[in-house]
C-alpha atoms as a PDB file:
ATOM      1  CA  UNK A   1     129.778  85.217  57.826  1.00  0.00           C
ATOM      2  CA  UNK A   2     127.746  88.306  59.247  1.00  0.00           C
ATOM      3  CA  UNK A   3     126.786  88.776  62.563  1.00  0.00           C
ATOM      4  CA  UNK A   4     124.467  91.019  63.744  1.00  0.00           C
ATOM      5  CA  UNK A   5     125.550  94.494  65.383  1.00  0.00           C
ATOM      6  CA  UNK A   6     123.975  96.575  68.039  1.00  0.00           C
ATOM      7  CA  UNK A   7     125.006 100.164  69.179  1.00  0.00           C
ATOM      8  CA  UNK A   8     125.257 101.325  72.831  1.00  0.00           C
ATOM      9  CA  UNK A   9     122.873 103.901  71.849  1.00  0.00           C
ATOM     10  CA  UNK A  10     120.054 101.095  70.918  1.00  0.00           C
ATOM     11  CA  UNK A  11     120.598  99.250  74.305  1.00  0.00           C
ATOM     12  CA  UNK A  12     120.289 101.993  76.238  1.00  0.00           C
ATOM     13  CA  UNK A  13     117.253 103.149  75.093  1.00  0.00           C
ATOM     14  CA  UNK A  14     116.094  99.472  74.924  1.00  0.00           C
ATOM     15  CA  UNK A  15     116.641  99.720  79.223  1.00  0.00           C
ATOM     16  CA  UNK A  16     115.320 103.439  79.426  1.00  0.00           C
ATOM     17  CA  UNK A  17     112.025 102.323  78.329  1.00  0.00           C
ATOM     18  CA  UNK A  18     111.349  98.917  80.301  1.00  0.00           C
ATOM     19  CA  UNK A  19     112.676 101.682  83.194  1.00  0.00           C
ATOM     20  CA  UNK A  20     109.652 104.252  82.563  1.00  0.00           C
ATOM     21  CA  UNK A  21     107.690 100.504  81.949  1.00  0.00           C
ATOM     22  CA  UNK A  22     108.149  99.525  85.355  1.00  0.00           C
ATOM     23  CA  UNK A  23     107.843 103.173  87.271  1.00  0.00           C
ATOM     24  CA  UNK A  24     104.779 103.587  85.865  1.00  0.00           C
ATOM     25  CA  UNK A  25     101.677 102.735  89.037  1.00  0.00           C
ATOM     26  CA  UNK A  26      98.538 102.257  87.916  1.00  0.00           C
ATOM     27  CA  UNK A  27      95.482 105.295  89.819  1.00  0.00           C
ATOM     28  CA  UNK A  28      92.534 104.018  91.057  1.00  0.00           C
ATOM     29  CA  UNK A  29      89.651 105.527  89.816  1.00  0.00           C
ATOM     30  CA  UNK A  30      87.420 104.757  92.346  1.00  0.00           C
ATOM     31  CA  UNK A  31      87.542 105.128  95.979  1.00  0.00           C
ATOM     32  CA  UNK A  32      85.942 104.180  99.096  1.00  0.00           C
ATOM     33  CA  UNK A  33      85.685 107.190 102.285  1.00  0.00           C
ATOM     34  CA  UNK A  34      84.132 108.067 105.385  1.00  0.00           C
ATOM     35  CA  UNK A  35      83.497 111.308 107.328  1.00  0.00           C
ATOM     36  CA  UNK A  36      83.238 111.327 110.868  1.00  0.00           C
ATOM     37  CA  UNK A  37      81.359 114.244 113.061  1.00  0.00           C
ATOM     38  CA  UNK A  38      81.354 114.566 116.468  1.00  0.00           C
ATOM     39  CA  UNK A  39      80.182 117.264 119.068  1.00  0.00           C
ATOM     40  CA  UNK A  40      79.773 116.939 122.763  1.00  0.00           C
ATOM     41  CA  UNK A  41      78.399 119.112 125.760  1.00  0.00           C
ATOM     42  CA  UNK A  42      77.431 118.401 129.425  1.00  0.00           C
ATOM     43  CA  UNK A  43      73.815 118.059 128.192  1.00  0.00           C
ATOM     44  CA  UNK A  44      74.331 115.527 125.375  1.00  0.00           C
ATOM     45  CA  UNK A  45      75.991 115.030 121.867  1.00  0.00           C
ATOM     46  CA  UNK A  46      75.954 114.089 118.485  1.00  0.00           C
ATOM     47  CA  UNK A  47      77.918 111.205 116.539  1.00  0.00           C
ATOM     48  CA  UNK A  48      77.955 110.265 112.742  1.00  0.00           C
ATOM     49  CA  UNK A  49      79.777 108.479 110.275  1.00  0.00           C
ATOM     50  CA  UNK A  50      79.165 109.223 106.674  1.00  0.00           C
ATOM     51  CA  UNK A  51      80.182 106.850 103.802  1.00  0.00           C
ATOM     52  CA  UNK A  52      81.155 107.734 100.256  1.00  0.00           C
ATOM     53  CA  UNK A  53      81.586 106.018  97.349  1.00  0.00           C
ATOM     54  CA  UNK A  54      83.743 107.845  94.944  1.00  0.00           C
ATOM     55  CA  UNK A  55      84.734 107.892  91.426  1.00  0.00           C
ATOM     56  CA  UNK A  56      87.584 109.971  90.414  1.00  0.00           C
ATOM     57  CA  UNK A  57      88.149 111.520  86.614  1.00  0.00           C
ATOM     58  CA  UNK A  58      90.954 113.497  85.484  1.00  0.00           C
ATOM     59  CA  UNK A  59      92.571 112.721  88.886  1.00  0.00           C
ATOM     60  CA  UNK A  60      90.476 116.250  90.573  1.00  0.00           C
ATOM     61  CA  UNK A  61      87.193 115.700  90.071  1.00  0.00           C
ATOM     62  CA  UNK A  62      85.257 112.969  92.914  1.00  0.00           C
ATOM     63  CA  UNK A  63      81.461 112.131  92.370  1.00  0.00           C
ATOM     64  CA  UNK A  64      79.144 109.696  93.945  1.00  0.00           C
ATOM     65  CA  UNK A  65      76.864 108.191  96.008  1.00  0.00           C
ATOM     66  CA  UNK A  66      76.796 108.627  99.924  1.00  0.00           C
ATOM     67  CA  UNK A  67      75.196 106.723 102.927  1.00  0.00           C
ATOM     68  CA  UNK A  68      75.044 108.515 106.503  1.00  0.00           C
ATOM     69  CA  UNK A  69      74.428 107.211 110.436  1.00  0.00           C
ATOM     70  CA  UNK A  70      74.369 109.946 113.349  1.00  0.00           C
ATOM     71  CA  UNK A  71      73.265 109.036 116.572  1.00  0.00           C
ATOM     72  CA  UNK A  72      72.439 112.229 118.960  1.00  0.00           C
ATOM     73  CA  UNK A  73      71.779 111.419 122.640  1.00  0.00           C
ATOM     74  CA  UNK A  74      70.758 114.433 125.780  1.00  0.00           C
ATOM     75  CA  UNK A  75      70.489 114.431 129.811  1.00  0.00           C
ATOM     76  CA  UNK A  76      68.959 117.284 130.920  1.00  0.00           C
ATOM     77  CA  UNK A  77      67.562 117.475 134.716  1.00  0.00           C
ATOM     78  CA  UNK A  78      68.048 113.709 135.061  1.00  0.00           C
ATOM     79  CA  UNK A  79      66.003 113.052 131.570  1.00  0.00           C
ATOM     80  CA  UNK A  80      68.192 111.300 128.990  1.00  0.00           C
ATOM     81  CA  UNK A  81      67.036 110.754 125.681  1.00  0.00           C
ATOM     82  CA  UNK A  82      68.531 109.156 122.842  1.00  0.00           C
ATOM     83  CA  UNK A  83      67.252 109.097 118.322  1.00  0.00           C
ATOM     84  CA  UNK A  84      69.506 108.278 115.193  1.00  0.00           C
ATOM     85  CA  UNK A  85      69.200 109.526 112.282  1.00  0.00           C
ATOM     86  CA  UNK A  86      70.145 107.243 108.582  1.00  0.00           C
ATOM     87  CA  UNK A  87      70.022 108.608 104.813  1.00  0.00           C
ATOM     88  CA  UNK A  88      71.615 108.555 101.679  1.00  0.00           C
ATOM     89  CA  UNK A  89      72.649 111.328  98.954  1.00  0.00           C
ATOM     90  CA  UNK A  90      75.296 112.690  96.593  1.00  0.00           C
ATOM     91  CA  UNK A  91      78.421 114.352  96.754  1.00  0.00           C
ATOM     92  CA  UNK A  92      80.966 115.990  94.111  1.00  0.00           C
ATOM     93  CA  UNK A  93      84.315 116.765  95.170  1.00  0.00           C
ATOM     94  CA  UNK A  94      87.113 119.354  92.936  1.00  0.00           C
ATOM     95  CA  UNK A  95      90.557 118.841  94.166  1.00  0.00           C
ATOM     96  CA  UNK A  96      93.092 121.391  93.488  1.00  0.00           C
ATOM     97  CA  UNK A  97      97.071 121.965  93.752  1.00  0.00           C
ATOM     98  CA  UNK A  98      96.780 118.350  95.601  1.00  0.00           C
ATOM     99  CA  UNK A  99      96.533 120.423  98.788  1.00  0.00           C
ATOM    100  CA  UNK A 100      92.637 121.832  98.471  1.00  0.00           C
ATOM    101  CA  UNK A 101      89.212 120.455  97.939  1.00  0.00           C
ATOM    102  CA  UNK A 102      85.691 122.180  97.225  1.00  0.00           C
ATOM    103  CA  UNK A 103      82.197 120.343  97.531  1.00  0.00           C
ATOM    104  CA  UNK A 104      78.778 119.800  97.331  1.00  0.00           C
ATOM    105  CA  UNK A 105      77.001 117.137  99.012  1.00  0.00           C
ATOM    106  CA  UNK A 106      73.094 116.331  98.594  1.00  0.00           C
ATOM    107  CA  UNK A 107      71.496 114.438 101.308  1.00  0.00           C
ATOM    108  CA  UNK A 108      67.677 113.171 102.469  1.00  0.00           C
ATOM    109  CA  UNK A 109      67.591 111.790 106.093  1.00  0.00           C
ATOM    110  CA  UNK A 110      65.200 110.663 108.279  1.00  0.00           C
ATOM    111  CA  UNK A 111      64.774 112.369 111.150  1.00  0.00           C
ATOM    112  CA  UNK A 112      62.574 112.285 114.220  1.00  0.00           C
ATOM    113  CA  UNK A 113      63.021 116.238 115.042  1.00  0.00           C
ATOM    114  CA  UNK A 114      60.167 118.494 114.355  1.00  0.00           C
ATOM    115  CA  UNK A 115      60.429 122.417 114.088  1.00  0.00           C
ATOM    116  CA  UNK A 116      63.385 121.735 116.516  1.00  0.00           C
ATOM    117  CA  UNK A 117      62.027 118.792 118.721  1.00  0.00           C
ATOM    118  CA  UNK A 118      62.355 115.232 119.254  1.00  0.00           C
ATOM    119  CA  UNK A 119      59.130 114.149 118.618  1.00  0.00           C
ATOM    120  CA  UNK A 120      58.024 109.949 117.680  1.00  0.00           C
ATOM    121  CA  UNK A 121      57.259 111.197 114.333  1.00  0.00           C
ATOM    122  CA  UNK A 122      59.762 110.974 111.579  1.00  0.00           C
ATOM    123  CA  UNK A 123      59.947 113.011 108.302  1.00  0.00           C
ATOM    124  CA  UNK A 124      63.016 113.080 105.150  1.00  0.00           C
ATOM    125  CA  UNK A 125      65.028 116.359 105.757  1.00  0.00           C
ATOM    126  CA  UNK A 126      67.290 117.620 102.802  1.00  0.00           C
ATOM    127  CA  UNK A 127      70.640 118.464 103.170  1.00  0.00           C
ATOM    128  CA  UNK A 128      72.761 120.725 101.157  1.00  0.00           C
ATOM    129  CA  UNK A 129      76.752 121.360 102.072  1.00  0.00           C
ATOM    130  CA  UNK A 130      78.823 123.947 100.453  1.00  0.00           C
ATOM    131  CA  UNK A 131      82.416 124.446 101.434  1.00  0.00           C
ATOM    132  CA  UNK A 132      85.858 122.851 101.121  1.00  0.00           C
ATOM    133  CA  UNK A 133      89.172 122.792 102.953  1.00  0.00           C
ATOM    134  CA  UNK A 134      92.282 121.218 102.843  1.00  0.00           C
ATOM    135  CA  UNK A 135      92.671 118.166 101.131  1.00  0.00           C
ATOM    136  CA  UNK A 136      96.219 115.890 100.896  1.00  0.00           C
ATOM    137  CA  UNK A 137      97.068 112.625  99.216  1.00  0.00           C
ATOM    138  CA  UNK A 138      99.595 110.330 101.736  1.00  0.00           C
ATOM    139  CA  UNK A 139     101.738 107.621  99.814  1.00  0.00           C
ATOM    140  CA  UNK A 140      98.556 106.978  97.584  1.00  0.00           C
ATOM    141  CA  UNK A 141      97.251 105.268 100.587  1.00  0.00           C
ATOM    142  CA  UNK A 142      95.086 107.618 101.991  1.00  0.00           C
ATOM    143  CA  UNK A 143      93.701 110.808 101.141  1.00  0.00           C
ATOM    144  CA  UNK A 144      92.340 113.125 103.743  1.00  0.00           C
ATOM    145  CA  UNK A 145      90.219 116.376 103.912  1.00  0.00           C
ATOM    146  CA  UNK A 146      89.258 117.956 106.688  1.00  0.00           C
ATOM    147  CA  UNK A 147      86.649 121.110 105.986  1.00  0.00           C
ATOM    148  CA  UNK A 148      84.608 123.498 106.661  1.00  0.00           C
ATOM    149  CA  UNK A 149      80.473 123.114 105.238  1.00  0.00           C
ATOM    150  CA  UNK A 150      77.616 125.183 105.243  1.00  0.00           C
ATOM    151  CA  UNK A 151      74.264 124.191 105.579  1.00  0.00           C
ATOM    152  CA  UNK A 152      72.745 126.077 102.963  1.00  0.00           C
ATOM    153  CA  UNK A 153      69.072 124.634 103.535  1.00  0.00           C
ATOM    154  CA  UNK A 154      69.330 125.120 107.555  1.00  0.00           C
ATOM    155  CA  UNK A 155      65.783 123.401 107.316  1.00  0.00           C
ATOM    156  CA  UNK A 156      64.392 123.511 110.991  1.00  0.00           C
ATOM    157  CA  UNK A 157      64.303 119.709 111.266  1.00  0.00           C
ATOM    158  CA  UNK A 158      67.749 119.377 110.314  1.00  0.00           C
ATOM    159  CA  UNK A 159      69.644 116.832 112.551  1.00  0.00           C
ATOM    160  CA  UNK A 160      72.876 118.371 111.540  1.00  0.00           C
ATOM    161  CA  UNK A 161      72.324 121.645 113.666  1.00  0.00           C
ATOM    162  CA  UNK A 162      73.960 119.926 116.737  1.00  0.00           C
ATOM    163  CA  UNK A 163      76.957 119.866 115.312  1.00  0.00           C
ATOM    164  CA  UNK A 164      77.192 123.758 114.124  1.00  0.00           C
ATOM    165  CA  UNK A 165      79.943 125.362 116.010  1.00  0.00           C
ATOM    166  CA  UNK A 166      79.795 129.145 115.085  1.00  0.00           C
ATOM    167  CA  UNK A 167      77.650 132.394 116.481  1.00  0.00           C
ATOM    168  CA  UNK A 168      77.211 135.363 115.029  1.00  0.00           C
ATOM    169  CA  UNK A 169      77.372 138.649 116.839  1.00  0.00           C
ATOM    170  CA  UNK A 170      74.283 138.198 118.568  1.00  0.00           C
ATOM    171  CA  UNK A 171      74.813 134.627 119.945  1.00  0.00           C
ATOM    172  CA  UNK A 172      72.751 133.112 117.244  1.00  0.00           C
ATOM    173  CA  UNK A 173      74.483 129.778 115.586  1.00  0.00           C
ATOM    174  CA  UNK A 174      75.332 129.946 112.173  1.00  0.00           C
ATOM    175  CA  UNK A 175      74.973 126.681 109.655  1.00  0.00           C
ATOM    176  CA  UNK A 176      78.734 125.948 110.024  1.00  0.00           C
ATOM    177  CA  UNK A 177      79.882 122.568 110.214  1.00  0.00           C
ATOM    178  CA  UNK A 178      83.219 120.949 110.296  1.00  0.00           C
ATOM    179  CA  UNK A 179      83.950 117.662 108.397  1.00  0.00           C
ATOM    180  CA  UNK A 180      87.436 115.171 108.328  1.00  0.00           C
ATOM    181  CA  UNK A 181      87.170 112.474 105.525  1.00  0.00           C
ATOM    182  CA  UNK A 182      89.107 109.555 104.983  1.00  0.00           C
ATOM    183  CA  UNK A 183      89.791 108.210 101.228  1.00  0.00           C
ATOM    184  CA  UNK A 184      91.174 105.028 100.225  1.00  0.00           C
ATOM    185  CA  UNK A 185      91.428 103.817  96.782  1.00  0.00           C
ATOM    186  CA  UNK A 186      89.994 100.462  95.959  1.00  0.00           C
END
């Protein structure tokens, strides 16, 4: 009568496998974020949530399309005033040592301003951001960045320009912007 044999070596490599098996979590290659800008004064602000949806190769590389809302509002000498501003665009994201990001983001909105006024009239204003920042994945829950962008366009009618927040030497703002994004994966 024979009966089969198995090593202690066999079984244990047998469990080592269905071990790495079970480890192993699937990455999302697609995820859904949102941006949210906000500056304030005593004569008015700006508020805007931007949405992104993202699709991720090679685990550092983020492209896709974006939709944006702002709403801006003033009081000045009892006058308030309020406009919004909605678009759509582009971004590409390169994450780096999972603790950095660099970007470009293309957008069109519609604006009401006109060579720096609110006027009735609206026009499509083109947005370009350059910059990057620091960029962290949580539990593979969440992923945030939080940024610094230029405007490289600074086109007059730019509904962005509320929210720069740096001067140069001689007072003038600069196309700086700050930006904190959310990303989940879905």
């Amino acid at each position: 009568m024979i009966s089969p044999a198995f090593s202690q070596e066999d079984e244990e490599e047998i469990t080592t496998y269905e071990e790495e098996e079970e480890s192993e979590q699937p990455v999302s290659n697609q995820e859904l974020g949102f941006d949210l800008n906000f500056s304030a004064s005593n004569f008015g602000g700006s508020g805007g949530l931007g949405l992104k949806y993202g699709i991720v190769k090679q685990e550092k590389f983020v492209f896709g399309p974006s939709l944006r809302y702002q709403h801006s509002w003033s009081s000045f000498n009892g006058y308030k005033s309020g406009f919004s501003v909605y678009g759509g665009g582009a971004f590409v994201h390169v994450r780096a040592y999972e603790y950095l990001f660099a970007g470009l983001e293309f957008e069109l909105l519609s604006s009401p301003i006109q060579n720096g006024y609110l006027t009735g009239v609206r026009s499509w204003v083109p947005i370009v951001l350059i910059g990057g920042g620091f960029s962290h994945s949580f539990g593979q829950k969440v992923r945030l960045n939080a940024g610094i962008m230029i405007d490289a366009i600074n086109h007059i009618n730019s509904p962005l320009r509320q929210g720069y927040f740096m001067r140069n030497k001689q007072g003038v703002l600069l196309p700086v912007l700050y930006r904190i994004a959310f990303f989940f994966p879905i």
